[in-house]
Protein backbone atom coordinates (compact mmCIF):
# COMPACT_ATOMS: atom_id res chain seq x y z
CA UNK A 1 0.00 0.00 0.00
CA UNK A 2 1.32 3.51 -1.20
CA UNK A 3 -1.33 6.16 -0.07
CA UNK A 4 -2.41 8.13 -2.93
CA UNK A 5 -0.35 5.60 -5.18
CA UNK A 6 -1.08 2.12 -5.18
CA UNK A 7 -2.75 -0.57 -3.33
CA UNK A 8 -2.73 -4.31 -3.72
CA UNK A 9 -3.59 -7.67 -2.29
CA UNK A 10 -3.06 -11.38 -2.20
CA UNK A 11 -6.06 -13.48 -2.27
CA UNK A 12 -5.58 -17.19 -0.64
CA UNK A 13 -8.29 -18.98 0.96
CA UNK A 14 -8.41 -19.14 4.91
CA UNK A 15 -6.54 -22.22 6.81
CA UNK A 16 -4.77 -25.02 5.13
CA UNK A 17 -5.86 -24.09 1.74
CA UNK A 18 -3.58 -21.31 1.59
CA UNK A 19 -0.69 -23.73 0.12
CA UNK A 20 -2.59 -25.45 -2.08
CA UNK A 21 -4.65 -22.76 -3.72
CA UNK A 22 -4.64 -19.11 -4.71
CA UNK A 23 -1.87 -16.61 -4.25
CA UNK A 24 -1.97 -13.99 -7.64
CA UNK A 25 -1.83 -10.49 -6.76
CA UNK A 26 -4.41 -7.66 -7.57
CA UNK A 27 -3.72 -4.27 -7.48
CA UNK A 28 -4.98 -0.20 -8.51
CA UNK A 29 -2.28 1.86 -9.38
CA UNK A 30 -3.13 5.56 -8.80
CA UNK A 31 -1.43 8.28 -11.38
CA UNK A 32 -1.99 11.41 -10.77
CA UNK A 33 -3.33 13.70 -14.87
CA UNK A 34 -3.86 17.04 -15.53
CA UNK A 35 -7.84 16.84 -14.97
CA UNK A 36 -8.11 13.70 -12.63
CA UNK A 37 -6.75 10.58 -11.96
CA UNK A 38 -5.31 7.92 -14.67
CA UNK A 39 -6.27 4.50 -12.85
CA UNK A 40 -4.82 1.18 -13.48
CA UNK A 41 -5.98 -2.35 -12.51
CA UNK A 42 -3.38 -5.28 -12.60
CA UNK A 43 -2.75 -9.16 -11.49
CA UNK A 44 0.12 -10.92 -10.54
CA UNK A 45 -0.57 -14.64 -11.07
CA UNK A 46 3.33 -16.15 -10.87
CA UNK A 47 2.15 -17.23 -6.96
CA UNK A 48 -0.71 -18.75 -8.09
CA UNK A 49 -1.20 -22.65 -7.08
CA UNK A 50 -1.37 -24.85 -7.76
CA UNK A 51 -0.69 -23.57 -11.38
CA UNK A 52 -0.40 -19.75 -13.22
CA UNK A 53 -1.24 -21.95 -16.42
CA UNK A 54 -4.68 -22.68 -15.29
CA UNK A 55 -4.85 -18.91 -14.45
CA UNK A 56 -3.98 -18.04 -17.86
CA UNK A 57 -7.12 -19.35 -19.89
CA UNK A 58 -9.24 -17.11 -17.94
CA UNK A 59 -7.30 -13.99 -19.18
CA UNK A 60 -9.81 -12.35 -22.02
CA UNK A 61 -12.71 -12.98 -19.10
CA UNK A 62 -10.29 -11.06 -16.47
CA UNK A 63 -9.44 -8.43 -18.99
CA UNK A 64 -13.14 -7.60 -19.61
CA UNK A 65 -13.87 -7.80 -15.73
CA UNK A 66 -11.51 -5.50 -15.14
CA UNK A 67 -12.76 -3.29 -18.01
CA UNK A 68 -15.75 -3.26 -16.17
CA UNK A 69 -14.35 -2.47 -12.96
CA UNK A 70 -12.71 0.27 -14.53
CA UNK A 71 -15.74 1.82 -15.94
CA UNK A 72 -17.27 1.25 -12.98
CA UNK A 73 -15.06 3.54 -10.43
CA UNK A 74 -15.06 6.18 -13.13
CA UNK A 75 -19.01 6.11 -12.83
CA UNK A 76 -18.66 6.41 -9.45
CA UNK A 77 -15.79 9.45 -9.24
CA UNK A 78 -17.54 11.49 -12.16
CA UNK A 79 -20.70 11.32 -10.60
């Protein structure tokens, strides 16, 4: 967590699970524009169990989730 910057998070399940499932990273990175704020939404899937190659067929369906995040929290700013 940077404030004003960046913040980002590991999702693993609770208990035991944690080593055999989950681990990529998500994260908002905050730039400051002339006008507003450029706003960007990234994973990190290289801890993910039990494999980043399972991860990685879901990619186009992540990429238009997070499109639609995106749009989303601009909604929300702009009013």
């Amino acid at each position: 967590f940077e404030p004003d910057r960046r913040i980002a998070w590991q999702t693993r399940p609770p208990g035991v699970f944690a080593r055999l499932f989950g681990g990529r990273i998500w994260r908002y990175e905050l730039e400051p524009r002339d006008g507003g704020t450029l706003v960007r939404e990234s994973w990190d899937i290289r801890e993910e169990k039990p494999s980043p190659a399972m991860v990685r067929r879901a990619d186009k369906h992540t990429a238009k989730n997070m499109e639609q995040t995106l749009a989303r929290i601009e909604q929300v700013v702009a009013g």
